[in-house]
Structures are given as C-alpha cells and as structure tokens.
C-alpha atoms as a PDB file:
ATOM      1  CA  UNK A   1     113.554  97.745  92.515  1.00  0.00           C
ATOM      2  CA  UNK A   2     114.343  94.196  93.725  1.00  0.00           C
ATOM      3  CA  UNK A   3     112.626  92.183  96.221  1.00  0.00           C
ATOM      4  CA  UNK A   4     115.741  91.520  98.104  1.00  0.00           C
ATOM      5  CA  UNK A   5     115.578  95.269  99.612  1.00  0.00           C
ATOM      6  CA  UNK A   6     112.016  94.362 100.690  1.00  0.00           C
ATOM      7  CA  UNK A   7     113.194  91.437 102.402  1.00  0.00           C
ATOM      8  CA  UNK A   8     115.891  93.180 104.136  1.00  0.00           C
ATOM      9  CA  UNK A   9     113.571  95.512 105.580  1.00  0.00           C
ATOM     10  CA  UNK A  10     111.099  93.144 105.988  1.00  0.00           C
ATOM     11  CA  UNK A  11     113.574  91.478 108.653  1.00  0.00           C
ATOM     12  CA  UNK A  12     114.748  94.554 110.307  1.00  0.00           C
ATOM     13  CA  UNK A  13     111.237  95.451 111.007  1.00  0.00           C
ATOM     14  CA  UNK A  14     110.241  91.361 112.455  1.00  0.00           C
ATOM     15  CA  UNK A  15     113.580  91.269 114.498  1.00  0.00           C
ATOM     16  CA  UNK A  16     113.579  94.653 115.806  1.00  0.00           C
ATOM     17  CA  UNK A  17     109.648  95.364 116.821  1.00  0.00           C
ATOM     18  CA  UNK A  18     107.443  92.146 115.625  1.00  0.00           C
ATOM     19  CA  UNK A  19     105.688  90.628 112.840  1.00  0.00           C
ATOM     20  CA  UNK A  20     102.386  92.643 113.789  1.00  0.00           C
ATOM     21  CA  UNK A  21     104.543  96.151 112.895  1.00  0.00           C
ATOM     22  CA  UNK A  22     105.328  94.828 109.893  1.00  0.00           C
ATOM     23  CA  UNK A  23     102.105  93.845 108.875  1.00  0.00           C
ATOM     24  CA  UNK A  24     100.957  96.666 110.035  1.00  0.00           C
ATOM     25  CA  UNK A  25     103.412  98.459 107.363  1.00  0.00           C
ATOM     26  CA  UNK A  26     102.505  96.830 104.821  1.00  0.00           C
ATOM     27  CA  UNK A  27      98.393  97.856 105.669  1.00  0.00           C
ATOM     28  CA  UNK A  28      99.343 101.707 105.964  1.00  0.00           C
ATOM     29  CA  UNK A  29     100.812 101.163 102.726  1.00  0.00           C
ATOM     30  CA  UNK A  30      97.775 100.199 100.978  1.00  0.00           C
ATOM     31  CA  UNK A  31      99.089  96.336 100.414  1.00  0.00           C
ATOM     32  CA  UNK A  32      97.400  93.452 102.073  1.00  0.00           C
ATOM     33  CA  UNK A  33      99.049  92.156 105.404  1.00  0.00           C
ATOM     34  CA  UNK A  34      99.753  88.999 103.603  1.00  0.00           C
ATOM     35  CA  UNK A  35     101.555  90.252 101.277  1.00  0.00           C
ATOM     36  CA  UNK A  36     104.848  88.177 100.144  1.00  0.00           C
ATOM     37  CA  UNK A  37     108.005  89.925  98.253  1.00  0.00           C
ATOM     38  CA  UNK A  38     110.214  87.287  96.252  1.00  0.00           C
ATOM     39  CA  UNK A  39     113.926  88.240  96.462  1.00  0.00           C
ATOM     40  CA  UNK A  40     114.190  88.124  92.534  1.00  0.00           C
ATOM     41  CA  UNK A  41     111.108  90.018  91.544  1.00  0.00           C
ATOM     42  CA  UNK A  42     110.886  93.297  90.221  1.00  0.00           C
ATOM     43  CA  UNK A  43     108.435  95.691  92.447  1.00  0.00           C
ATOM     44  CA  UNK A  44     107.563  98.944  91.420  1.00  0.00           C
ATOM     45  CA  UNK A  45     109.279 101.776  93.165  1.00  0.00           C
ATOM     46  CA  UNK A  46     106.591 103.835  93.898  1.00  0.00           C
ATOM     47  CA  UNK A  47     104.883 100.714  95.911  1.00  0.00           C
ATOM     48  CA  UNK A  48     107.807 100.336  97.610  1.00  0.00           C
ATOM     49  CA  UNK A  49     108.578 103.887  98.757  1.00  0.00           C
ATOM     50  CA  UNK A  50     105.255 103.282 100.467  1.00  0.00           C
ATOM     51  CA  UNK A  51     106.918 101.099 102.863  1.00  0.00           C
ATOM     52  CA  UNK A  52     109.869 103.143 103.547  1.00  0.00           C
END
C-alpha cells in the first residue's frame, strides 16, 4: 500500500480530533508515536490495517 493513504488518514484524524489521537493510533498499533509515512513509500498492508 502507498503512503499517500496513510497521510490522508493521518490528516483526517489531526483535523478532526488532534495530533494526540493520532499518536495515540499509531501507539495502539504497535508503531512508535513518532512514526513518519512518506507519500511514495511502500508500507506493508498488514501494518497498515493496524491503523484502520
């Protein structure tokens, strides 16, 4: 999967309830809260779906 549907939802998340809730995402699914998703990268589905 792309980055660029990470980033989308990465956005949704920040406008709609705060960059705490998305880190917060990112921590429930098992990532580090500092994570960053390039646009043009390749990211394993299953790692993804976590986020979803």
């Amino acid at each position: 999967m792309k980055g660029t549907i990470v980033k989308c939802l990465e956005e949704l998340v920040v406008t709609r309830f705060g960059e705490e809730k998305w880190k917060q995402a990112l921590v429930d699914a098992d990532l580090s809260a500092s994570t960053i998703f390039w646009p043009m990268s390749d990211l394993d589905d299953a790692e993804v779906l976590k986020l979803i």
